[in-house]
N, C-alpha and C. Protein backbone atom coordinates (compact mmCIF):
# COMPACT_ATOMS: atom_id res chain seq x y z
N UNK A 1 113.50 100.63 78.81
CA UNK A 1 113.91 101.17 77.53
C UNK A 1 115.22 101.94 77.67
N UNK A 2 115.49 102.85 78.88
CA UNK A 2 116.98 103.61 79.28
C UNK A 2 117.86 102.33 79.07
N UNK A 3 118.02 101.12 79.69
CA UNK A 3 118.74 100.25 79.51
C UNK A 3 119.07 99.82 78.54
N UNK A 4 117.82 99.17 77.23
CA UNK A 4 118.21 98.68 76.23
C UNK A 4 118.90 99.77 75.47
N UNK A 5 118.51 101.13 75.76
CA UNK A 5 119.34 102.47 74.89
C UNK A 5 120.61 102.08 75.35
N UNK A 6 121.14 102.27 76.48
CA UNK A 6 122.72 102.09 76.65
C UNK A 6 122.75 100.64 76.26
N UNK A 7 122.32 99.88 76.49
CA UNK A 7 123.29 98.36 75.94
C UNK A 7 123.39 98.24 74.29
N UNK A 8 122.35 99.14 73.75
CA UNK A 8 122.89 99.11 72.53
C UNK A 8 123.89 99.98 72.10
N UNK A 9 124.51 100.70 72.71
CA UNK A 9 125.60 101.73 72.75
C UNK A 9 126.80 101.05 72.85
N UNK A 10 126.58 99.76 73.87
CA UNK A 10 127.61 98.94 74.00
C UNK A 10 128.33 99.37 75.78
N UNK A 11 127.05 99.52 76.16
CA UNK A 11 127.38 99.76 78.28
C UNK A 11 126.30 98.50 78.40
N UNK A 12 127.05 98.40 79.64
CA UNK A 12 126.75 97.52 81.02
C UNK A 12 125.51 98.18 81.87
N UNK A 13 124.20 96.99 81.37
CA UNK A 13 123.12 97.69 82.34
C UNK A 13 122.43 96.75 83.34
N UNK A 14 121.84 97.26 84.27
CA UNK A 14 120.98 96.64 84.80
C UNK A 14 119.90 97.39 84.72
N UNK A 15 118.21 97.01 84.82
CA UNK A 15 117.19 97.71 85.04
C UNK A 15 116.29 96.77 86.66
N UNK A 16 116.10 97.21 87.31
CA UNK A 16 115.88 96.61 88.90
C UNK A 16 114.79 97.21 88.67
N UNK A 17 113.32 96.91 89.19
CA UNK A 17 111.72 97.32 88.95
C UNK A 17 112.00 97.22 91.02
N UNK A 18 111.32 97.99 91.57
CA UNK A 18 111.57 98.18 92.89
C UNK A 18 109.90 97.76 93.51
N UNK A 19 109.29 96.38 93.91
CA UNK A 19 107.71 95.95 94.09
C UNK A 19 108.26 96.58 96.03
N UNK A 20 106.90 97.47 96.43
CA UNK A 20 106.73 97.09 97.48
C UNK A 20 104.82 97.03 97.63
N UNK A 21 104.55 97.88 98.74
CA UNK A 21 103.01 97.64 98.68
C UNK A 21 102.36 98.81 97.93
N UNK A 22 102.54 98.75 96.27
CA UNK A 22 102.38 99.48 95.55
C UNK A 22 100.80 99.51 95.05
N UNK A 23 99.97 100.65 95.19
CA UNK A 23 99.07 100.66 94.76
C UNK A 23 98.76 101.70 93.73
N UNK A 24 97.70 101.65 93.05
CA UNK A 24 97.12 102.82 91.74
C UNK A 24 97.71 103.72 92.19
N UNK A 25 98.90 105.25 91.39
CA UNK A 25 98.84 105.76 92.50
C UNK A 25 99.98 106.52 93.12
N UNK A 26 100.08 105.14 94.09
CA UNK A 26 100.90 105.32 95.32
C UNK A 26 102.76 105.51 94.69
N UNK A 27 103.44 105.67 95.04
CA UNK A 27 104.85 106.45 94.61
C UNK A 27 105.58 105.20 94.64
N UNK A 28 106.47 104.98 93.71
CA UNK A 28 107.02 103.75 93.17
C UNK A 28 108.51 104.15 92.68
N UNK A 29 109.41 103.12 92.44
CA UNK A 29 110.88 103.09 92.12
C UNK A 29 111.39 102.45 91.19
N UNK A 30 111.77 102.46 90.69
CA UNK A 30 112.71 101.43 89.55
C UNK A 30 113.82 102.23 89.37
N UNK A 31 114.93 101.41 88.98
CA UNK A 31 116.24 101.48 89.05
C UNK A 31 117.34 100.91 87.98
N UNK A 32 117.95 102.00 87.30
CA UNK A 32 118.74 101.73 86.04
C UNK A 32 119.97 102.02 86.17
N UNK A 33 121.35 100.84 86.36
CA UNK A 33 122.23 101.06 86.09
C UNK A 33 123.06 100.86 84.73
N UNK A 34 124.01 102.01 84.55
CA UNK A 34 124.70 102.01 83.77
C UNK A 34 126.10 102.01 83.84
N UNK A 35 127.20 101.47 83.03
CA UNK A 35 128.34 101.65 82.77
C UNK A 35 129.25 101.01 82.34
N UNK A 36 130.57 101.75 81.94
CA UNK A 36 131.11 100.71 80.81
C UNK A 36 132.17 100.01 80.87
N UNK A 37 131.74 99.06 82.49
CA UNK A 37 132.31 97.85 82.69
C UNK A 37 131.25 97.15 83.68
N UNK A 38 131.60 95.51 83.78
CA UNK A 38 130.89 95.05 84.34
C UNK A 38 130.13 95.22 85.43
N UNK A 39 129.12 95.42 85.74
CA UNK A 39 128.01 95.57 87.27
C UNK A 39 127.91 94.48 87.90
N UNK A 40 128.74 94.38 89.39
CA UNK A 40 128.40 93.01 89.98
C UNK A 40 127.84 93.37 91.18
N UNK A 41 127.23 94.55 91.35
CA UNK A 41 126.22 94.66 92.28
C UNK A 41 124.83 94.24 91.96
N UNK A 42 123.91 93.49 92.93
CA UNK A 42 122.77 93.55 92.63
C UNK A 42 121.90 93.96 93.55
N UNK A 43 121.40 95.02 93.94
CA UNK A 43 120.69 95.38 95.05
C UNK A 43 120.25 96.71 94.19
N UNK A 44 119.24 97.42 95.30
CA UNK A 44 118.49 98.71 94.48
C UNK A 44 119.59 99.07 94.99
N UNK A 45 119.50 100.78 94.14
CA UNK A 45 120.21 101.91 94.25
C UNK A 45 119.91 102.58 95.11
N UNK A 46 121.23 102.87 96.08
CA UNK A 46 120.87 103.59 97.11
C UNK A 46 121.62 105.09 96.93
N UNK A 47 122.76 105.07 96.01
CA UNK A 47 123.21 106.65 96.07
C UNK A 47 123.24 106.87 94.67
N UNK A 48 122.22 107.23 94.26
CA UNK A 48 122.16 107.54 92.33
C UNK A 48 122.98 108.57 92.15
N UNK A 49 123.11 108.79 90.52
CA UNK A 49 123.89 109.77 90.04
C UNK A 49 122.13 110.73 89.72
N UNK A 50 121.41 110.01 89.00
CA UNK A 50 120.40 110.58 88.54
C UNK A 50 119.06 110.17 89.12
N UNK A 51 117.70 111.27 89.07
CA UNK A 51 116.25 110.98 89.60
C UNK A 51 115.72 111.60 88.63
N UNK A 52 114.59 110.67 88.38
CA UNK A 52 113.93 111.40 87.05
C UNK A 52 112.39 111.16 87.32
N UNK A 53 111.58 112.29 87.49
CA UNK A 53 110.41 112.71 88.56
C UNK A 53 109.17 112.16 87.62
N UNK A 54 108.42 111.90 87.56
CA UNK A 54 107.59 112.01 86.50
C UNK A 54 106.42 112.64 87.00
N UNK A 55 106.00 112.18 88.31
CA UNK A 55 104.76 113.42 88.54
C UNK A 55 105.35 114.29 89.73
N UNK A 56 105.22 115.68 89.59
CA UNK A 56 105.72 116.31 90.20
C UNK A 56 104.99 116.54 91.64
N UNK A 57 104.02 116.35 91.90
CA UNK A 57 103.47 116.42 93.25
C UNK A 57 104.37 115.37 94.09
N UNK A 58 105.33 114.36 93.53
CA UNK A 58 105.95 113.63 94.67
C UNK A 58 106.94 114.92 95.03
N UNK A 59 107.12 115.93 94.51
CA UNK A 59 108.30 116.92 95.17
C UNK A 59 107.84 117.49 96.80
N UNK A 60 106.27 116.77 96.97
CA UNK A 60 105.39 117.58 98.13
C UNK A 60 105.68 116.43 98.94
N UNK A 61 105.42 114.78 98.48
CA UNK A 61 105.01 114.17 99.17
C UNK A 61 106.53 113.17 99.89
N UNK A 62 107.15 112.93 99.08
CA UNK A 62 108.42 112.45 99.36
C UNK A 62 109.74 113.02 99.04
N UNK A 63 110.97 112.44 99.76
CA UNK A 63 112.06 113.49 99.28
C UNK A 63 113.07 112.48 97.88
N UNK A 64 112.90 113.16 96.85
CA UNK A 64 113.39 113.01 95.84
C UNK A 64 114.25 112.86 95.47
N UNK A 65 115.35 113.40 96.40
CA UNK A 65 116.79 113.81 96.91
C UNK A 65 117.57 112.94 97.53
N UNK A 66 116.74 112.12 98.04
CA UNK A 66 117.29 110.64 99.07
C UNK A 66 118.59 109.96 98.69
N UNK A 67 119.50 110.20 98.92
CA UNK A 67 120.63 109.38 98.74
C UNK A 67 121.61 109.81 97.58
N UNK A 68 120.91 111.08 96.82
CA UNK A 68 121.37 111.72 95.53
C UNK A 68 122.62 112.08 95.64
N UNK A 69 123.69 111.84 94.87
CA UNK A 69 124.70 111.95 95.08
C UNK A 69 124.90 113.42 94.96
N UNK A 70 125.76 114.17 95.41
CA UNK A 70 126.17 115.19 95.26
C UNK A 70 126.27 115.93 94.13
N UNK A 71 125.96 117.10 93.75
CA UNK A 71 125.67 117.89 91.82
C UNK A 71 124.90 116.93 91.26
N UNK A 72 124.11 115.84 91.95
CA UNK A 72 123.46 114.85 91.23
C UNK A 72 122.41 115.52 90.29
N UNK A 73 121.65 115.15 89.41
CA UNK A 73 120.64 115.40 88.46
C UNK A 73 119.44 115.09 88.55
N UNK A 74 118.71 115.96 89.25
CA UNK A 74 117.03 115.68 89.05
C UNK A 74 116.13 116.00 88.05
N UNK A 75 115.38 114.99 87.32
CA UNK A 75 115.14 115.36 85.92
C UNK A 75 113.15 115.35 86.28
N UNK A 76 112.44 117.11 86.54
CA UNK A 76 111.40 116.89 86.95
C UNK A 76 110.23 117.00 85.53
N UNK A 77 109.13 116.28 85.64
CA UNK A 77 108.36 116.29 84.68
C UNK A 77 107.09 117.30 85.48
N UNK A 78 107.23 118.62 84.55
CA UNK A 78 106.82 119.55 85.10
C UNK A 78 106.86 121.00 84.21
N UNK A 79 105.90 121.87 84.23
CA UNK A 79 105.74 123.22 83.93
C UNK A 79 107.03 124.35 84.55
N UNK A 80 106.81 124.49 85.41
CA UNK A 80 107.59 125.26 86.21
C UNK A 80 109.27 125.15 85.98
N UNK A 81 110.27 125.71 85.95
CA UNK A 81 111.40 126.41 85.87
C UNK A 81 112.43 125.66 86.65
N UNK A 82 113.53 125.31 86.49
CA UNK A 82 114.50 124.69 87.33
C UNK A 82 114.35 125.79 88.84
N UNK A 83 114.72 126.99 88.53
CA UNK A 83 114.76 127.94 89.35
C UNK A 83 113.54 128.11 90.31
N UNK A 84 112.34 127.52 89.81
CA UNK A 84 111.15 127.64 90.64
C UNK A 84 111.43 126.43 91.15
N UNK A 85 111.92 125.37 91.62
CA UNK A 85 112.01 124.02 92.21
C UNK A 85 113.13 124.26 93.15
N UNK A 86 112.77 124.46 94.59
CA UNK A 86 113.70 123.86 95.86
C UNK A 86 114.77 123.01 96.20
N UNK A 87 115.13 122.88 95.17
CA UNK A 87 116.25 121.65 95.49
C UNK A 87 117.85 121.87 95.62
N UNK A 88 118.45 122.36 96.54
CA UNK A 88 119.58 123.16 96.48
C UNK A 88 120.55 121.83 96.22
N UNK A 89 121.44 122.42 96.04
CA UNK A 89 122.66 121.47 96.08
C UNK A 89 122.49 120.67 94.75
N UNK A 90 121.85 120.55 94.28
CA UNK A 90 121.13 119.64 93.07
C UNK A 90 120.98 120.25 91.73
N UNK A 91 121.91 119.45 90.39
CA UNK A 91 121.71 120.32 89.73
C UNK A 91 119.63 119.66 89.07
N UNK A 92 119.15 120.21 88.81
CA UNK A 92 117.52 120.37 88.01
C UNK A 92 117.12 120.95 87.18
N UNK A 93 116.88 119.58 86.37
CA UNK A 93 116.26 119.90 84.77
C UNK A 93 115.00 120.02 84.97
N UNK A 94 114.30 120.48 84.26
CA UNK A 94 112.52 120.48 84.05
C UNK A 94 112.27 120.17 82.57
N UNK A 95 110.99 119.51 82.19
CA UNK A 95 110.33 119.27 80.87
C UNK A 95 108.59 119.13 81.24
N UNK A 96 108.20 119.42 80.29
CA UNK A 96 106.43 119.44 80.58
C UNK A 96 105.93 118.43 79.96
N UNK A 97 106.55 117.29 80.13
CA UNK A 97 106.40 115.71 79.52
C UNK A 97 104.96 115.39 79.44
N UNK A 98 104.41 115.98 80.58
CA UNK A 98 102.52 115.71 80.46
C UNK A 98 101.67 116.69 79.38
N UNK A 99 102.36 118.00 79.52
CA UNK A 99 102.04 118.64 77.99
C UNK A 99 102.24 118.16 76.69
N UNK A 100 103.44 117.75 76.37
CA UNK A 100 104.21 117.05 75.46
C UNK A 100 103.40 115.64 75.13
N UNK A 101 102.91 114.50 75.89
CA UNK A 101 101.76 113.87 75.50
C UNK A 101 100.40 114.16 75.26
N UNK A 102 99.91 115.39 76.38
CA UNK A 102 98.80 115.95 75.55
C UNK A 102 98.40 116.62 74.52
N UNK A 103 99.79 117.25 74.16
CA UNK A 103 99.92 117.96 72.22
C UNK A 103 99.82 117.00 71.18
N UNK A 104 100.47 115.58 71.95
CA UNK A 104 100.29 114.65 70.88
C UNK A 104 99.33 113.59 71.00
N UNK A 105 98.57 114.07 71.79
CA UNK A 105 97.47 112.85 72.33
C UNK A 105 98.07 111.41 72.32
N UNK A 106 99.28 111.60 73.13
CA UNK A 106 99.79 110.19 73.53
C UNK A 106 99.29 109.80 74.88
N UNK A 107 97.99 109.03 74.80
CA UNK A 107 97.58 108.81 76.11
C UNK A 107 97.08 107.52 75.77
N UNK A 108 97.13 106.85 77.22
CA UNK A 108 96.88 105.31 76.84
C UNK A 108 95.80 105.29 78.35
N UNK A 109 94.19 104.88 78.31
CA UNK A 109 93.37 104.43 78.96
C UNK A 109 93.17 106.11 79.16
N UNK A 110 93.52 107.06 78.31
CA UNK A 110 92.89 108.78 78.97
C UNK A 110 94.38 109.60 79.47
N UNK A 111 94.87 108.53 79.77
CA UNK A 111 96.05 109.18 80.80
C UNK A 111 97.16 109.69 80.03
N UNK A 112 98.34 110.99 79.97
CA UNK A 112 99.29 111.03 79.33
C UNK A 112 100.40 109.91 79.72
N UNK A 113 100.89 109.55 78.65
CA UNK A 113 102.62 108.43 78.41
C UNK A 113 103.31 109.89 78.61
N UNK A 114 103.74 109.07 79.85
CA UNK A 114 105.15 110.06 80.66
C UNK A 114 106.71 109.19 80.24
N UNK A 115 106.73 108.06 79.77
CA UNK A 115 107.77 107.67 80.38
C UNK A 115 108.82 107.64 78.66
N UNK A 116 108.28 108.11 77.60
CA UNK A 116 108.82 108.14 76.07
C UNK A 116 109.41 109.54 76.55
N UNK A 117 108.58 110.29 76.75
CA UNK A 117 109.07 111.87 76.41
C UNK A 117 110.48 111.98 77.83
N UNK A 118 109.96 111.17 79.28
CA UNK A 118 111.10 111.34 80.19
C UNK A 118 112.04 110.60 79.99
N UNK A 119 112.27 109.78 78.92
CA UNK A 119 113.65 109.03 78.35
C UNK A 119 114.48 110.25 77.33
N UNK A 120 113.61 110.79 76.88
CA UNK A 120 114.22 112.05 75.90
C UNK A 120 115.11 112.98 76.69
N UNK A 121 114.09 112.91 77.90
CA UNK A 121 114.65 114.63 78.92
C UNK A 121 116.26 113.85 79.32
N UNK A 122 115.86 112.38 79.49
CA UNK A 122 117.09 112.22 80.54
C UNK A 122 118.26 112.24 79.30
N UNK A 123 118.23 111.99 78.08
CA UNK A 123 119.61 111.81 77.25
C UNK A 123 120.10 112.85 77.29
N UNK A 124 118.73 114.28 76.71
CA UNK A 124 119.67 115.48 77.17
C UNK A 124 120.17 115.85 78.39
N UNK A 125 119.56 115.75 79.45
CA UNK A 125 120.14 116.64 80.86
C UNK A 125 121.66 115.62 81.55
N UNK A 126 121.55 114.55 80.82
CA UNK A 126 122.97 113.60 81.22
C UNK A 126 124.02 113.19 80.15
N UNK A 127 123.30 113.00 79.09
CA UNK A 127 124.20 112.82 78.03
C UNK A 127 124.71 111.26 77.95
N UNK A 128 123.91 110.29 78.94
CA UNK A 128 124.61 109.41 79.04
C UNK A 128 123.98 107.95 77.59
N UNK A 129 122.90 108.76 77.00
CA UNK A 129 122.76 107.61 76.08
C UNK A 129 122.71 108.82 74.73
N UNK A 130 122.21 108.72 73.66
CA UNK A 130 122.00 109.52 72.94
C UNK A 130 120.64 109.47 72.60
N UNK A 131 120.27 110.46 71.93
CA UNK A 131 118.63 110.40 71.23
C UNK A 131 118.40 109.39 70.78
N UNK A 132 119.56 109.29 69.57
CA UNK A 132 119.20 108.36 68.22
C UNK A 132 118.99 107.05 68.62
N UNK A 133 119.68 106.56 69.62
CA UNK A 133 119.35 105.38 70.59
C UNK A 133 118.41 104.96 71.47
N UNK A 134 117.98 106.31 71.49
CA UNK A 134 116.37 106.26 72.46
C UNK A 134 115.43 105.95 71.33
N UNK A 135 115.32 106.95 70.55
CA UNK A 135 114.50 106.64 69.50
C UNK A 135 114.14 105.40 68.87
N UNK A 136 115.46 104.41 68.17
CA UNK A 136 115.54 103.17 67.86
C UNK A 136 114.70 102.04 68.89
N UNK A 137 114.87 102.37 69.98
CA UNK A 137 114.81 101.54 70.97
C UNK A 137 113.34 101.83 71.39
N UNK A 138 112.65 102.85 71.21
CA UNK A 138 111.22 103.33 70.86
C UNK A 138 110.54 102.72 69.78
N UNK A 139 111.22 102.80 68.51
CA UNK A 139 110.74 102.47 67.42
C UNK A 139 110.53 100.77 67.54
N UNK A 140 111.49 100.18 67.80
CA UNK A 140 111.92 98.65 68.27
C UNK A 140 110.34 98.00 69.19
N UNK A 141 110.18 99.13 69.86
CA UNK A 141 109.21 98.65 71.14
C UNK A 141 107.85 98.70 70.72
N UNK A 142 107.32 100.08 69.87
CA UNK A 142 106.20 100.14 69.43
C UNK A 142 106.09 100.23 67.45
N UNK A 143 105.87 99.63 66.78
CA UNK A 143 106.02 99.73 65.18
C UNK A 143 105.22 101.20 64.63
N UNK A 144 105.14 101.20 63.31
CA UNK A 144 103.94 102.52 62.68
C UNK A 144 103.82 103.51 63.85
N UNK A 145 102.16 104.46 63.64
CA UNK A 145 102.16 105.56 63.86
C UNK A 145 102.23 105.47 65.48
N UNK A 146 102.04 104.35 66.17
CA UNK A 146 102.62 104.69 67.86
C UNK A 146 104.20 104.74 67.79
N UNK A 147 104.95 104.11 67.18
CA UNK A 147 106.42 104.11 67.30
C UNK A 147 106.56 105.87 67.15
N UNK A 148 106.55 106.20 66.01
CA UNK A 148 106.72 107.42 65.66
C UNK A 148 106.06 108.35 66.82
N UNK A 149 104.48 108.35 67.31
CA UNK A 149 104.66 109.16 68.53
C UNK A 149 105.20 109.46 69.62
N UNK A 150 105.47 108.50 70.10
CA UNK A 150 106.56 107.95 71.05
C UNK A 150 107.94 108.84 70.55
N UNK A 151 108.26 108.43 69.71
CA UNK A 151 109.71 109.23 69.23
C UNK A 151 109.50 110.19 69.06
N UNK A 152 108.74 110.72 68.50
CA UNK A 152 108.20 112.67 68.47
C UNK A 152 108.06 113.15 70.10
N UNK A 153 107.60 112.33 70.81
CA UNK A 153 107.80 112.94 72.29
C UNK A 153 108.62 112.69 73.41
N UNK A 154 109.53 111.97 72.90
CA UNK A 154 111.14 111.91 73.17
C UNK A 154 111.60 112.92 72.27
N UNK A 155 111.63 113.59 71.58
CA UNK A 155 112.07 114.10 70.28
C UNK A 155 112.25 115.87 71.15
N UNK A 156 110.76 115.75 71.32
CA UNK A 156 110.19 117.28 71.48
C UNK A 156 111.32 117.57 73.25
N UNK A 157 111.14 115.96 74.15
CA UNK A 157 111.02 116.45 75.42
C UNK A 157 112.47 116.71 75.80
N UNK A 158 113.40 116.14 74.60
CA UNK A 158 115.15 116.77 74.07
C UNK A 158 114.94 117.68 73.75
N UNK A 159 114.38 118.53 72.81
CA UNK A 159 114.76 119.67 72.71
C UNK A 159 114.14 120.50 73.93
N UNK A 160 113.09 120.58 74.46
CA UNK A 160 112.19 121.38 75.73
C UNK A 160 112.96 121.62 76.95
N UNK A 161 113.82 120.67 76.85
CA UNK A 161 114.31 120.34 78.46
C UNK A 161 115.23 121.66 78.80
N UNK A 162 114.64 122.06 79.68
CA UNK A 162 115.38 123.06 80.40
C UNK A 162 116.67 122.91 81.66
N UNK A 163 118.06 123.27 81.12
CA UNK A 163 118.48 123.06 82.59
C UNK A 163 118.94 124.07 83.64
N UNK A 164 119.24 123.84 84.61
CA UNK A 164 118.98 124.53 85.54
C UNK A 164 120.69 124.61 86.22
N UNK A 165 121.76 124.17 85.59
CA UNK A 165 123.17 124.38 85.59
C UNK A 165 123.81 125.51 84.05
């Protein structure tokens, strides 16, 4: 959905889904490039501009930071404070994206939808797509009263987002 937001902006995307021996669970990758000329790389991303966390216990289990480019942007889905998060050198946003679906009982099989409200956090903490484009591209994906939740928690997780620069 980050992708179709920028290509409807009128940027150059790729979205790369990263399979290895992924289980229920287990810590996973996908990979979104952007920009506004052609991409003739095709390989995962190895030195991002941006990381965008969604459960925060990977801050224990793996390093998040891997290859992050320098003042890069870590966007964590989380309670706690830019300032309460370890990550020097790095600028870090925080949003409580799992609160933010449980206010709106956006949960699918029990579980909170992390990934509407962490498209919100990332337009604000980068600026690189806009809301109104996230939103559309929300609305586009799910019709009636799921579209609209979805966009209320992109909505909320733009304005919530705390940064930490």
């Amino acid at each position: 959905m980050l992708a179709r937001a920028a290509f409807k902006e009128g940027k150059w995307v790729q979205a790369l889904p990263f399979f290895g021996a992924e289980r229920r669970g287990a810590p996973v990758k996908a990979f979104v490039r952007l920009a506004d000329e052609p991409i003739l790389v095709r390989s995962q991303v190895y030195s991002p501009d941006y990381v965008i966390v969604l459960d925060p216990a990977l801050l224990d289990l793996v390093d998040v930071a891997e290859g992050l480019k320098k003042d890069g942007v870590i966007i964590i889905n989380t309670r706690r404070s830019p300032k309460e998060i370890n990550l020097k050198g790095y600028r870090v946003a925080t949003v409580d994206a799992t609160g933010i679906a449980l206010e709106l009982q956006l949960l699918v099989a029990g579980l909170p939808v992390l990934n509407t409200p962490m498209l919100g956090a990332f337009a604000k903490a980068t600026e690189e797509v806009k809301l109104e484009s996230v939103l559309d591209i929300i609305r586009q994906e799910w019709s009636g009263a799921a579209g609209e939740k979805n966009a209320k928690a992109a909505s909320l997780a733009y304005e919530r987002l705390v940064k930490g620069w």
